[in-house]
N, C-alpha and C. Protein backbone atom coordinates (compact mmCIF):
# COMPACT_ATOMS: atom_id res chain seq x y z
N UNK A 1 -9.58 -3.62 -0.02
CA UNK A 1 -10.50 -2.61 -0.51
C UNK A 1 -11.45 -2.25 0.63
N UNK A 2 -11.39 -1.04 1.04
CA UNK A 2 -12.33 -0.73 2.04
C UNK A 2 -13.71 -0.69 1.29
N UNK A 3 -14.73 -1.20 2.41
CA UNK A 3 -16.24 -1.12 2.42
C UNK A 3 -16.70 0.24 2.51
N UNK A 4 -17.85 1.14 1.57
CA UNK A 4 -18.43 1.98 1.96
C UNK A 4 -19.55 1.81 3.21
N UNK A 5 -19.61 2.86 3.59
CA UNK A 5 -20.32 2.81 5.08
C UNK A 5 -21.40 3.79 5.11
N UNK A 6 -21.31 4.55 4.52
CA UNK A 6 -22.64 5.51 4.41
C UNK A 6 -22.57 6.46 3.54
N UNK A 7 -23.59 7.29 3.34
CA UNK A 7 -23.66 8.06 2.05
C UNK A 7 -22.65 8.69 2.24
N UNK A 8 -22.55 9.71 3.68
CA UNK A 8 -21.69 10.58 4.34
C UNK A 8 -20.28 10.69 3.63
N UNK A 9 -19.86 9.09 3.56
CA UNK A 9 -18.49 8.62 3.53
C UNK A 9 -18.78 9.05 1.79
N UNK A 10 -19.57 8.69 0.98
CA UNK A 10 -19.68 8.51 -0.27
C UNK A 10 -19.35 10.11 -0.87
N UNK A 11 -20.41 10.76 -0.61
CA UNK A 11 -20.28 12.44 -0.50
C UNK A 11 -18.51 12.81 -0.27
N UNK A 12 -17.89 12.06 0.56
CA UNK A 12 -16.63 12.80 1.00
C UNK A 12 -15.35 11.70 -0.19
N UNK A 13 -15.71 10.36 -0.31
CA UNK A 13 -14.62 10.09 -1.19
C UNK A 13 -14.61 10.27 -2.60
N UNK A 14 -16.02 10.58 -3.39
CA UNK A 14 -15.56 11.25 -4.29
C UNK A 14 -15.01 12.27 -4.63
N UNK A 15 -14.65 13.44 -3.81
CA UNK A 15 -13.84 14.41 -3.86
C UNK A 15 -12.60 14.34 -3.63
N UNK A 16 -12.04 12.98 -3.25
CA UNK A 16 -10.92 12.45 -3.26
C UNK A 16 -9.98 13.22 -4.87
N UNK A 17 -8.76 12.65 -4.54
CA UNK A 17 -7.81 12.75 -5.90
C UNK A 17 -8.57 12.03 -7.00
N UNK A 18 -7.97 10.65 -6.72
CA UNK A 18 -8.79 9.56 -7.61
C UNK A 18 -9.25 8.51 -6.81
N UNK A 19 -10.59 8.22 -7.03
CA UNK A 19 -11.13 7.06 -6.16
C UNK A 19 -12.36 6.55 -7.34
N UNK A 20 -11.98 5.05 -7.30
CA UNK A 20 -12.74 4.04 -7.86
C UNK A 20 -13.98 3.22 -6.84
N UNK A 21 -15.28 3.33 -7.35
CA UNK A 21 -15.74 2.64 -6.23
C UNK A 21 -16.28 1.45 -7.43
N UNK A 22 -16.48 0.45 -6.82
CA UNK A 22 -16.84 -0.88 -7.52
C UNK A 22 -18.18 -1.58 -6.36
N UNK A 23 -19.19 -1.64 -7.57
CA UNK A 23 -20.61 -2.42 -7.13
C UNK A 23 -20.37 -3.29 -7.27
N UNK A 24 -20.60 -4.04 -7.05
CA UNK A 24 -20.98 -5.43 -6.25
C UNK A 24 -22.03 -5.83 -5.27
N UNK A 25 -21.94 -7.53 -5.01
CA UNK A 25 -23.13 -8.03 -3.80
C UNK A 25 -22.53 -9.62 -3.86
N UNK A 26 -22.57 -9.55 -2.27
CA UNK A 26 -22.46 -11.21 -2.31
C UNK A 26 -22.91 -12.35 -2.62
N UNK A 27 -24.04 -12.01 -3.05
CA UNK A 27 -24.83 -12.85 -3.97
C UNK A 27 -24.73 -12.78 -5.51
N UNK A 28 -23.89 -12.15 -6.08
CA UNK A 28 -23.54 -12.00 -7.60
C UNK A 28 -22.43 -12.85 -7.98
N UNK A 29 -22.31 -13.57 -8.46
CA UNK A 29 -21.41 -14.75 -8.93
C UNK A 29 -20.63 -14.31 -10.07
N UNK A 30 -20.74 -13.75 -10.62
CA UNK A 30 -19.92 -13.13 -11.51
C UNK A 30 -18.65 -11.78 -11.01
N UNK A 31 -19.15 -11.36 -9.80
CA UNK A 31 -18.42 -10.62 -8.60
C UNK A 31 -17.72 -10.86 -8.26
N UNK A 32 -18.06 -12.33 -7.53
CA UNK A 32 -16.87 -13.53 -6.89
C UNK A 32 -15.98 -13.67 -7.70
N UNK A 33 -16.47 -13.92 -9.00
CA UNK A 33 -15.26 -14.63 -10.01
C UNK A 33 -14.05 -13.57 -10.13
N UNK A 34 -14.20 -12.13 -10.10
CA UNK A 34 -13.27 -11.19 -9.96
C UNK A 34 -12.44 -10.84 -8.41
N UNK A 35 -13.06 -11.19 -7.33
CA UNK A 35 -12.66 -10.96 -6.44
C UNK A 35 -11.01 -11.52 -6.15
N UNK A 36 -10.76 -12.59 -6.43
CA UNK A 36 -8.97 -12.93 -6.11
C UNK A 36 -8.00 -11.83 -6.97
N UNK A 37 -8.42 -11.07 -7.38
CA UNK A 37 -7.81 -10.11 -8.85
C UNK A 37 -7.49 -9.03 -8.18
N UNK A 38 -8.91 -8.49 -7.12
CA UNK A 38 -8.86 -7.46 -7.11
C UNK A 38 -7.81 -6.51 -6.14
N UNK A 39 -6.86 -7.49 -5.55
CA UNK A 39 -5.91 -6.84 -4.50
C UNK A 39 -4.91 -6.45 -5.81
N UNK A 40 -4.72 -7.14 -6.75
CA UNK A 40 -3.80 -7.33 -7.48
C UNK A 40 -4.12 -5.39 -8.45
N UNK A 41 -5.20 -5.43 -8.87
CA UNK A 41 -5.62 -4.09 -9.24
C UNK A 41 -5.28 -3.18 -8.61
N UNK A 42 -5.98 -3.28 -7.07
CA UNK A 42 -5.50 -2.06 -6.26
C UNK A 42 -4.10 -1.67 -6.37
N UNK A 43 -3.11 -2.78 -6.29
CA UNK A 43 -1.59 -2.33 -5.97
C UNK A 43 -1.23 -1.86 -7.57
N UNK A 44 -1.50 -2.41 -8.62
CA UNK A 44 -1.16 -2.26 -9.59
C UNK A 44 -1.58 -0.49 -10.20
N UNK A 45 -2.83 -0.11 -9.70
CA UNK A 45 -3.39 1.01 -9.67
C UNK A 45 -3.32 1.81 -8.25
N UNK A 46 -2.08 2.05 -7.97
CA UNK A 46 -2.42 2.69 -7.07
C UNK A 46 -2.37 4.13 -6.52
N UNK A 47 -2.52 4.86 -7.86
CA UNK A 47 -2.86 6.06 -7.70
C UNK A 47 -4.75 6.32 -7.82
N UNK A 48 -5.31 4.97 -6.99
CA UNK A 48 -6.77 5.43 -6.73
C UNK A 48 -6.80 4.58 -5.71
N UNK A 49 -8.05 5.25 -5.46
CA UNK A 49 -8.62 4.99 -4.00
C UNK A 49 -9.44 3.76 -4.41
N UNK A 50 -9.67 2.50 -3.99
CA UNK A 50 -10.76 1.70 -4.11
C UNK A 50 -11.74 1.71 -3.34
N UNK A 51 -13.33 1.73 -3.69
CA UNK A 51 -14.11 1.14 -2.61
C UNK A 51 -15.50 0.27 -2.94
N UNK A 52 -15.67 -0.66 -1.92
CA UNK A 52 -16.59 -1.75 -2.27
C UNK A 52 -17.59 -0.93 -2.25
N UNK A 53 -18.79 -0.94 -2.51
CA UNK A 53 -20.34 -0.92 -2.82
C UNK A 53 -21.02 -1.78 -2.88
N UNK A 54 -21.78 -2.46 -1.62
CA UNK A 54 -22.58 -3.56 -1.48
C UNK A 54 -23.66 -2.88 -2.20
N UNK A 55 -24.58 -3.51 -3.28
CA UNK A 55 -25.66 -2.74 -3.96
C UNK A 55 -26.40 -2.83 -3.17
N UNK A 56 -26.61 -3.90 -2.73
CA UNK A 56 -28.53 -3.97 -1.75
C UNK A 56 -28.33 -3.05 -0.45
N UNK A 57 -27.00 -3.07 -0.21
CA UNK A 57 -26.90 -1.15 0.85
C UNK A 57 -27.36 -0.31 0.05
N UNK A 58 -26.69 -0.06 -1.03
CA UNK A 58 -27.06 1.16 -1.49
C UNK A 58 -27.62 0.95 -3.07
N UNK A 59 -28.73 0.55 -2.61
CA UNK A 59 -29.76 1.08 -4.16
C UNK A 59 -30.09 1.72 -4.35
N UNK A 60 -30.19 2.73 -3.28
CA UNK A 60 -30.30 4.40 -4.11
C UNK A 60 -29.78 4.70 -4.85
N UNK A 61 -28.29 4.63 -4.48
CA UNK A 61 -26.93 5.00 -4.64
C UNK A 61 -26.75 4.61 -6.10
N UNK A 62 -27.12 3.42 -6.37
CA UNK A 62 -26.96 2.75 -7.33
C UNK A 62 -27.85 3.32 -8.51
N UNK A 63 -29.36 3.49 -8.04
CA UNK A 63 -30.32 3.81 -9.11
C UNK A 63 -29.86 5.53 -9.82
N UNK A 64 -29.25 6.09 -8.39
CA UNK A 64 -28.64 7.87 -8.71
C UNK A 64 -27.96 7.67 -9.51
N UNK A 65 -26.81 6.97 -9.87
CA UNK A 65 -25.63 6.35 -10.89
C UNK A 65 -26.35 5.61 -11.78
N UNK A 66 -27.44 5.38 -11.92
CA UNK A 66 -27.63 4.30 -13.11
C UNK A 66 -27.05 3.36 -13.39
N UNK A 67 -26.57 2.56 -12.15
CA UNK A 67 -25.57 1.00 -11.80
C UNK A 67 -26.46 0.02 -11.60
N UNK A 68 -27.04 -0.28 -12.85
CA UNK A 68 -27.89 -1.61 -12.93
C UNK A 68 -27.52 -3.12 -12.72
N UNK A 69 -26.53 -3.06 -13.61
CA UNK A 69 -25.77 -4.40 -13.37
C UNK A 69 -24.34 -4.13 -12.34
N UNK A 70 -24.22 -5.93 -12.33
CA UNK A 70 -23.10 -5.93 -11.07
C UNK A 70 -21.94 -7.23 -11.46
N UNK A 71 -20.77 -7.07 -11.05
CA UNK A 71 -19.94 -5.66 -10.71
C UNK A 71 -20.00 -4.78 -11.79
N UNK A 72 -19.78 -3.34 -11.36
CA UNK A 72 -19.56 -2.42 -12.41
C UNK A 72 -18.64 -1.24 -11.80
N UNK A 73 -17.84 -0.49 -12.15
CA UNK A 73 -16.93 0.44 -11.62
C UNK A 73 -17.05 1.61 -12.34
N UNK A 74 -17.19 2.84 -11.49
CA UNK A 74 -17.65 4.24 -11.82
C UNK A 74 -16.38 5.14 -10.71
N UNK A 75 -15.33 6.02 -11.89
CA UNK A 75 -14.23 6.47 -11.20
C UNK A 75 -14.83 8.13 -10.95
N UNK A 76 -13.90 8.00 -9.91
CA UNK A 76 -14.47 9.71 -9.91
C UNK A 76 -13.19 10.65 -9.62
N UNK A 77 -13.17 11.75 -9.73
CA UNK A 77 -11.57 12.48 -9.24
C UNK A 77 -12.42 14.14 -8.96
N UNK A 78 -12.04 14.48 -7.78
CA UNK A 78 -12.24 15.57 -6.84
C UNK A 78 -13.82 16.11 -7.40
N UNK A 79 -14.66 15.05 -7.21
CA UNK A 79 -16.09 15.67 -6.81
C UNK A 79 -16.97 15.15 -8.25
N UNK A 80 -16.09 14.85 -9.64
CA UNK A 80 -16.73 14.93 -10.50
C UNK A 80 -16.23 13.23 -11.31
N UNK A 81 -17.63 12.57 -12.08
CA UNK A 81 -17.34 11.11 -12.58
C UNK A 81 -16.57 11.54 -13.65
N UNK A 82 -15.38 10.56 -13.77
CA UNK A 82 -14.46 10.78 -14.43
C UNK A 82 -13.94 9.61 -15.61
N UNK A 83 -15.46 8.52 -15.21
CA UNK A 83 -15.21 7.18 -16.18
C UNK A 83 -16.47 6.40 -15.68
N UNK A 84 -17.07 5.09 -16.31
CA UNK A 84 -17.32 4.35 -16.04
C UNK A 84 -17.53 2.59 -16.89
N UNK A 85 -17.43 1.75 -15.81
CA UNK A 85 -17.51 0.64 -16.66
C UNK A 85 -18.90 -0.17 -16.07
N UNK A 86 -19.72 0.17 -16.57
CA UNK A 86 -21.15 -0.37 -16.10
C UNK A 86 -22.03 -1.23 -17.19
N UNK A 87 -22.20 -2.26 -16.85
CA UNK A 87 -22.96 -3.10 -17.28
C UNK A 87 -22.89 -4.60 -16.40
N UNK A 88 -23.87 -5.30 -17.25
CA UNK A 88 -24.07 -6.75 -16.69
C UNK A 88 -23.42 -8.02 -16.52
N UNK A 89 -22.38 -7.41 -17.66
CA UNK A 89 -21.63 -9.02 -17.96
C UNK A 89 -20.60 -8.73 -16.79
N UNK A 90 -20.29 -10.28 -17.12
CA UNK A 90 -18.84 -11.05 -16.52
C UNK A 90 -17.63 -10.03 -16.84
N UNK A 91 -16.85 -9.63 -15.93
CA UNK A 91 -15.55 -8.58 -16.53
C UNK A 91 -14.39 -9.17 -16.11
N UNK A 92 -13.38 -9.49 -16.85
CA UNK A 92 -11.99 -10.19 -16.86
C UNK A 92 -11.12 -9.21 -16.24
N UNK A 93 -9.76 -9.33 -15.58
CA UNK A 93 -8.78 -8.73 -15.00
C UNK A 93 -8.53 -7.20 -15.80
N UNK A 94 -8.59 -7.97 -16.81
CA UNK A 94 -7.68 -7.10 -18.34
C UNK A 94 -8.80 -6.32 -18.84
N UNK A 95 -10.04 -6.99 -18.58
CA UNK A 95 -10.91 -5.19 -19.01
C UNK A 95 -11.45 -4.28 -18.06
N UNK A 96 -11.25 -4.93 -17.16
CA UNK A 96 -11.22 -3.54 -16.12
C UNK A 96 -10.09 -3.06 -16.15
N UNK A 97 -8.78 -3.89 -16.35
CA UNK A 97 -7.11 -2.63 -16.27
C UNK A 97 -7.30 -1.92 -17.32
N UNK A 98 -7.85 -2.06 -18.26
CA UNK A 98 -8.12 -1.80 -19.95
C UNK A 98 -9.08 -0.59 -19.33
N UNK A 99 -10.25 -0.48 -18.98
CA UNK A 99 -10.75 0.27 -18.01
C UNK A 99 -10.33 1.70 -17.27
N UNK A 100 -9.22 1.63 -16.40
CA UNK A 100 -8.61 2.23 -15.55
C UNK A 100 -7.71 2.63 -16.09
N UNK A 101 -6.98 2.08 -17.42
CA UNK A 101 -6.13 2.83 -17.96
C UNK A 101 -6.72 4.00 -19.11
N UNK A 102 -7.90 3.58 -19.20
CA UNK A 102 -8.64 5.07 -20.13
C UNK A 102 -9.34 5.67 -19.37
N UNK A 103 -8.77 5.68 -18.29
CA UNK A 103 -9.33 6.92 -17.56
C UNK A 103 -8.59 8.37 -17.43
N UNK A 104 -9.01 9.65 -17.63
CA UNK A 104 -8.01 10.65 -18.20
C UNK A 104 -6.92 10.71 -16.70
N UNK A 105 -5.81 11.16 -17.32
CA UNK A 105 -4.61 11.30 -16.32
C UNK A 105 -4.86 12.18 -15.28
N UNK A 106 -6.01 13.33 -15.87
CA UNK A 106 -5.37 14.39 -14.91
C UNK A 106 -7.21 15.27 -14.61
């Protein structure tokens, strides 16, 4: 999963096809606990783009989205949010695929 790098980059991959970005921080333990999963998502989903979101980079970013809690995943497809799964708790494999699969097709 590539790292976001600046707003710049942010501005340009949501206008992507489909791109998922996922908050997170290395200090969130409930983050970690999803992390061995998440290669497994990408390939499994791979008609989207993934990208990390360190929050304490971007708390702007975060407060503009209203991404309070962490991890949380907000999809977007060519410029406009197209889903999100945001909140605080702990999230299992299966409700984020549960997730990504109600996200509209098109």
């Amino acid at each position: 999963m590539e790292k976001l790098q600046s707003m710049e980059q942010y501005e340009q991959v949501i206008k992507e096809d489909r791109t998922i970005l996922m908050f997170s921080a290395g200090w969130c333990p409930d983050c970690v606990v999803i992390e061995p999963v998440l290669p497994e998502l990408e390939q499994e989903n791979s008609e989207y783009t993934f990208y990390y979101v360190d929050r304490d980079q971007f708390i702007d970013l975060c407060a503009d989205l209203n991404v309070f809690g962490i991890p949380s995943f907000v999809a977007f497809h060519k410029g406009g949010e197209i889903g999100r799964y945001v909140n605080k708790e702990r999230k299992t494999k299966e409700q984020i695929q549960e997730f990504i699969h109600s996200l509209p097709s098109s």
